[in-house]
C-alpha atoms as a PDB file:
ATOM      1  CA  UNK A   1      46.436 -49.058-160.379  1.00  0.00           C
ATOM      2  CA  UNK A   2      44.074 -49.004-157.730  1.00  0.00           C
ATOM      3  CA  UNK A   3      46.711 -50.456-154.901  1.00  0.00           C
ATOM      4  CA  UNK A   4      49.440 -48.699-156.350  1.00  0.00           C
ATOM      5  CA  UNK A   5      49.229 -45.652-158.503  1.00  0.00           C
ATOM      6  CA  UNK A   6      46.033 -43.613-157.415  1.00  0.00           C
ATOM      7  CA  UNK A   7      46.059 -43.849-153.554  1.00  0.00           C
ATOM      8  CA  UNK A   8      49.316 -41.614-154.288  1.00  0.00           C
ATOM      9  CA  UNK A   9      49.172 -38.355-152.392  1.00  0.00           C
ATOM     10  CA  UNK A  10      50.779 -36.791-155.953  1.00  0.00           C
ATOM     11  CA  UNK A  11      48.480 -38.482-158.169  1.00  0.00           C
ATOM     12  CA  UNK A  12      45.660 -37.351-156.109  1.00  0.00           C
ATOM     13  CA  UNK A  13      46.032 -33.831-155.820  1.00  0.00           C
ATOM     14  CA  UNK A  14      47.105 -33.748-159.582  1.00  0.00           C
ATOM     15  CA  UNK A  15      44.026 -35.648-160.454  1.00  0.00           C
ATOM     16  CA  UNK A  16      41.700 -33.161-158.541  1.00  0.00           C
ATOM     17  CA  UNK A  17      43.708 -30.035-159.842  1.00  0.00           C
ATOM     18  CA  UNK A  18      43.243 -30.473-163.766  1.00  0.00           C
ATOM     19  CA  UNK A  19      40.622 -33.266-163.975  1.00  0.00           C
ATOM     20  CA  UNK A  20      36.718 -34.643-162.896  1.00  0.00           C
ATOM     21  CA  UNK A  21      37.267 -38.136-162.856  1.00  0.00           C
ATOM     22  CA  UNK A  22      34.562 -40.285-163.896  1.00  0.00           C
ATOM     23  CA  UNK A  23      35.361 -44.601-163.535  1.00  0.00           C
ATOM     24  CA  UNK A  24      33.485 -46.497-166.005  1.00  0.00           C
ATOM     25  CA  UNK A  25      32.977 -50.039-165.733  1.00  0.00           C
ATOM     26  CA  UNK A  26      34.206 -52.216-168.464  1.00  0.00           C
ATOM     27  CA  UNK A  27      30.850 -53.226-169.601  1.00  0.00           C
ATOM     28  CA  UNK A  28      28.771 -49.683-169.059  1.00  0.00           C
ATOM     29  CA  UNK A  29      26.738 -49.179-172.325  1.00  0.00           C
ATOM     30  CA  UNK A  30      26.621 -47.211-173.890  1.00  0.00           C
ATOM     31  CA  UNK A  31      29.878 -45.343-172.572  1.00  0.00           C
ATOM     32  CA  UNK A  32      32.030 -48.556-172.962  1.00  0.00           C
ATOM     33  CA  UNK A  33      31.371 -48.554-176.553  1.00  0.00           C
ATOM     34  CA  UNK A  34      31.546 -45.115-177.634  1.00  0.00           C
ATOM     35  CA  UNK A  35      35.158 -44.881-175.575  1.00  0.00           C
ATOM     36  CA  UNK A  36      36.012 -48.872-177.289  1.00  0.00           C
ATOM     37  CA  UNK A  37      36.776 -50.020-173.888  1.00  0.00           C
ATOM     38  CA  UNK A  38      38.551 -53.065-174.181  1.00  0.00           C
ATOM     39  CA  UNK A  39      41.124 -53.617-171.894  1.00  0.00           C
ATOM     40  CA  UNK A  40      41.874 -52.221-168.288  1.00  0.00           C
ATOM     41  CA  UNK A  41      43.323 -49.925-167.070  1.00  0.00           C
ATOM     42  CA  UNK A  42      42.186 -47.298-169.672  1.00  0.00           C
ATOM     43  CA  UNK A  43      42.350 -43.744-168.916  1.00  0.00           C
ATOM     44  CA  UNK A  44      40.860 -41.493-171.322  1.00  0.00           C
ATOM     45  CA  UNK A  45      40.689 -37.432-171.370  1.00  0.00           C
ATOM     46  CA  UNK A  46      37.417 -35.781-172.594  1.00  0.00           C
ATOM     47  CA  UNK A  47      36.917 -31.914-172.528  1.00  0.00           C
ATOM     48  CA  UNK A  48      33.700 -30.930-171.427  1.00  0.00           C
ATOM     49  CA  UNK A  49      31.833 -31.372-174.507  1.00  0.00           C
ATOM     50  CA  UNK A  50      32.803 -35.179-174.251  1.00  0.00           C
ATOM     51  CA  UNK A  51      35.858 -35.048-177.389  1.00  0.00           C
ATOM     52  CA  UNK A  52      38.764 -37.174-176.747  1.00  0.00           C
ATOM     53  CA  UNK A  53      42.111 -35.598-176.723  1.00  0.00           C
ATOM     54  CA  UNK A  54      44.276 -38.473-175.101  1.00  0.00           C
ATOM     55  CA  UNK A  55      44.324 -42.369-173.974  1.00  0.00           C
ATOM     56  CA  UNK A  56      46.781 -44.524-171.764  1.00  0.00           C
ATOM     57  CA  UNK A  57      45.812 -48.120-171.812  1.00  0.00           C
ATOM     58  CA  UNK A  58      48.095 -50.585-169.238  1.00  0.00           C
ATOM     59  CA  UNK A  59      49.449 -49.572-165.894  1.00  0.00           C
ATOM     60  CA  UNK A  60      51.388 -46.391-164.996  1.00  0.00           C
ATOM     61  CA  UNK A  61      53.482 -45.919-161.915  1.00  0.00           C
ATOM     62  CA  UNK A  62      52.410 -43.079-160.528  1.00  0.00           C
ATOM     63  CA  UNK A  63      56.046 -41.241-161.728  1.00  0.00           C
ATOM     64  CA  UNK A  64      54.742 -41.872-165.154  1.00  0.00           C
ATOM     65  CA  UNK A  65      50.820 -40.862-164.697  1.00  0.00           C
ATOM     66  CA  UNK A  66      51.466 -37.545-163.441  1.00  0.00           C
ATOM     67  CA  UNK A  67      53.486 -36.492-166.556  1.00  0.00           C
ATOM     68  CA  UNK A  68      50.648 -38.431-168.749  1.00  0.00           C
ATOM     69  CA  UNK A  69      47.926 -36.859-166.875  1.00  0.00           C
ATOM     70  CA  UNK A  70      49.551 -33.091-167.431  1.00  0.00           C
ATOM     71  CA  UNK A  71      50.535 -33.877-171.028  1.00  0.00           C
ATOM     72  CA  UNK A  72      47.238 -34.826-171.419  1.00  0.00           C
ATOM     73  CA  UNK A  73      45.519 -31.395-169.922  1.00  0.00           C
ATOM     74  CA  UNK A  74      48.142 -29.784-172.199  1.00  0.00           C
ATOM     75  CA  UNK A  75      46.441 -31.666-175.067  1.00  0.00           C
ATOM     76  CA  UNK A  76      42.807 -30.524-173.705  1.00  0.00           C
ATOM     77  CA  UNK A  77      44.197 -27.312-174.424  1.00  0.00           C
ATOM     78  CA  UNK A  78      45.707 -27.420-177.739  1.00  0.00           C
ATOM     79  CA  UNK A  79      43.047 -29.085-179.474  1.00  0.00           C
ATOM     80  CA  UNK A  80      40.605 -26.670-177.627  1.00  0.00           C
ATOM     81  CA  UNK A  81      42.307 -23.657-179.697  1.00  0.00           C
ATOM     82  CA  UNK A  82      43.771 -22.311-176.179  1.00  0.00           C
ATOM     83  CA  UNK A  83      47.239 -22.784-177.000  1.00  0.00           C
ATOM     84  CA  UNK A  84      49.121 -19.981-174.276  1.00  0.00           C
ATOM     85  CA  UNK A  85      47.602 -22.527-171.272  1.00  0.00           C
ATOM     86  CA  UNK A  86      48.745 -26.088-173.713  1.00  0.00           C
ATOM     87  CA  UNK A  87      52.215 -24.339-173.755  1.00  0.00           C
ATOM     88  CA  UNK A  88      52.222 -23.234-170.075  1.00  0.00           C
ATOM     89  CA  UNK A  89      50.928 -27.134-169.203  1.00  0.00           C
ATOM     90  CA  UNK A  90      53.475 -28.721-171.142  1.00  0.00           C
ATOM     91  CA  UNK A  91      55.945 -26.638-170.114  1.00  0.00           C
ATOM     92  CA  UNK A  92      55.221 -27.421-166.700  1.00  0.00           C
ATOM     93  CA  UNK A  93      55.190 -30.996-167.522  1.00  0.00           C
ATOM     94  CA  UNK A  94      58.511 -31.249-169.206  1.00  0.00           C
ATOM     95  CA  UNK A  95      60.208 -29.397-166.456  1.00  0.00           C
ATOM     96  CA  UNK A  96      59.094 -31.715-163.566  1.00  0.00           C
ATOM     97  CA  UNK A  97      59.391 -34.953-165.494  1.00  0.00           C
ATOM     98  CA  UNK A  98      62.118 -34.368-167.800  1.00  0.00           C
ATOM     99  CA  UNK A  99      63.041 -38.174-167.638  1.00  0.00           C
ATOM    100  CA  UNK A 100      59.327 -39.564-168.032  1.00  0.00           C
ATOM    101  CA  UNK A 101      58.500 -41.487-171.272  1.00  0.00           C
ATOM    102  CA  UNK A 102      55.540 -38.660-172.398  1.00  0.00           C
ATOM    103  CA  UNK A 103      58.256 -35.960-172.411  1.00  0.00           C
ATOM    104  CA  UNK A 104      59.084 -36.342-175.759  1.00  0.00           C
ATOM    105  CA  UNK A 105      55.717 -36.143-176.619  1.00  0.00           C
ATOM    106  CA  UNK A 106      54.978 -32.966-174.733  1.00  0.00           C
ATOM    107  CA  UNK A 107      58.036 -31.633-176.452  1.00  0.00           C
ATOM    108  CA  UNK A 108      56.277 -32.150-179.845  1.00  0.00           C
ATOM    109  CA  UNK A 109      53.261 -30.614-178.918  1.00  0.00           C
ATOM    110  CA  UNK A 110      54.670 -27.511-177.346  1.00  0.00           C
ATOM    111  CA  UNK A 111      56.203 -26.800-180.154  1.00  0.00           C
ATOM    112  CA  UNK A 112      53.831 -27.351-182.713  1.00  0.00           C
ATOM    113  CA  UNK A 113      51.606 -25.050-180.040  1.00  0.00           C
ATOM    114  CA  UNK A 114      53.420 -22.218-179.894  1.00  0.00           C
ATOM    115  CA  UNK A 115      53.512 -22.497-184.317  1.00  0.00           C
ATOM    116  CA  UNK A 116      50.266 -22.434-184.472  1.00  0.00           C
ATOM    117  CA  UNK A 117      50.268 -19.110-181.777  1.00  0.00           C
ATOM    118  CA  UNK A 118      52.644 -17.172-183.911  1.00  0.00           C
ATOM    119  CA  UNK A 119      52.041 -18.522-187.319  1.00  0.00           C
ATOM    120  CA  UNK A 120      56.115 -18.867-187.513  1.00  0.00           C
ATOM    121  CA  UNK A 121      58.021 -21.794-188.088  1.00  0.00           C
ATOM    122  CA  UNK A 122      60.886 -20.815-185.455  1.00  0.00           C
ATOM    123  CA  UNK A 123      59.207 -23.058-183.064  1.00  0.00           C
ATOM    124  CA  UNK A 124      59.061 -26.030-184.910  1.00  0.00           C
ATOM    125  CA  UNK A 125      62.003 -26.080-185.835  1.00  0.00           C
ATOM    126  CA  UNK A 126      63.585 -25.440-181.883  1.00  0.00           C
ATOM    127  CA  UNK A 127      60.916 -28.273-181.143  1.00  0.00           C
ATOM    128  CA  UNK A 128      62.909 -30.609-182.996  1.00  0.00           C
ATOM    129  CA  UNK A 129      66.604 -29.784-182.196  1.00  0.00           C
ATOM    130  CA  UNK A 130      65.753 -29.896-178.327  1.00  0.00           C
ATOM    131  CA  UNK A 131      64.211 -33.613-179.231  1.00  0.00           C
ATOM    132  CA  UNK A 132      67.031 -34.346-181.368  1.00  0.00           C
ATOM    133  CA  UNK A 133      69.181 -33.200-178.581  1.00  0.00           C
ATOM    134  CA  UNK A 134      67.454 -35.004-175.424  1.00  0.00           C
ATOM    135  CA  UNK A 135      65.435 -37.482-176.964  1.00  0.00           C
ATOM    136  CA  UNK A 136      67.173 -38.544-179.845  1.00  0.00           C
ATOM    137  CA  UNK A 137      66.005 -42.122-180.369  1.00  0.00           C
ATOM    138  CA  UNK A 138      62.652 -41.207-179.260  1.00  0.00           C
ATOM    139  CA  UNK A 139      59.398 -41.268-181.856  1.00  0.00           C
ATOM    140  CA  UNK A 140      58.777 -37.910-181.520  1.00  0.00           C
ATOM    141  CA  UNK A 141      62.429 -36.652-182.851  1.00  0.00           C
ATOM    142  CA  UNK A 142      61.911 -38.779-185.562  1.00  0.00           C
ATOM    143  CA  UNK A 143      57.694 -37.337-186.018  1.00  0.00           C
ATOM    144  CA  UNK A 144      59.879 -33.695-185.634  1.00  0.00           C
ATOM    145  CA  UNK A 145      62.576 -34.575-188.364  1.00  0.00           C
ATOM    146  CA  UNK A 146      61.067 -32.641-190.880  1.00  0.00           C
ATOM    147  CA  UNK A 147      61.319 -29.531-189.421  1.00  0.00           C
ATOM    148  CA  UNK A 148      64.741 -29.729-189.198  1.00  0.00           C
ATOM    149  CA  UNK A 149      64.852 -28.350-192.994  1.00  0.00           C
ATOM    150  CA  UNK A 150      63.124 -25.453-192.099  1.00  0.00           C
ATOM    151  CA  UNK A 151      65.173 -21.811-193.219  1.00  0.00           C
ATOM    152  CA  UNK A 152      64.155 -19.707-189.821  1.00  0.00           C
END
């Protein structure tokens, strides 16, 4: 990724916007093992506290790292409890990339966001007709599917 992906002007400025990269090298104890680095390119997100919240392993164009790299923040942000800036990062993420493979994903995760904001099951349950819609053959429609039984 190093001669193609990252010397991207995009992939730059979205890197320094919503991340502090760190580059590890494949055989760095202790961080290598605690992270199970095993294969190359691996790209892992860590709040500040050092908790995972996503991994890419294998190359990405850099069409399809910029919508990892902001589903990813969005997933900082859910499992940090701050679910108004997850939504407004995935949000932003499905919008700009609405044909990127992590779409789906972000899709899922907005959703189940903005339930766990309101305590109603609306969301869900729109979270899985716009997959079901857009993405229909994706995993995600199918990980939404049971929502689609919920009476809101």
């Amino acid at each position: 990724m190093d001669a193609v992906t990252y010397p991207e002007e995009k992939v730059i400025n979205a890197v320094e916007k919503y991340f502090i990269p760190v580059r590890i090298p494949h055989d760095a104890k202790p961080l290598a093992r605690r992270f199970g680095l095993t294969w190359t390119p691996l790209l892992i997100m860590v709040d500040a506290e050092g908790v995972e919240h996503h991994r890419s392993v294998g190359f990405l164009p850099p069409e399809e790292l910029i919508p990892m790299l902001l589903l990813a923040r969005g997933k900082v942000h859910y499992g940090r409890g701050e679910q108004e800036e997850a939504i407004a990062m995935l949000d932003l993420m499905a919008s700009e990339y609405p044909k990127s493979h992590w779409t789906p994903e972000g899709i899922y995760y907005r959703a189940v966001a903005q339930y766990k904001q309101s305590h109603e099951a609306k969301p869900l349950k729109a979270g899985y007709e716009r997959l079901a819609e857009e993405y229909p053959s994706s995993l995600w429609a199918q990980k939404a599917a049971p929502y689609r039984l919920l009476n809101v």
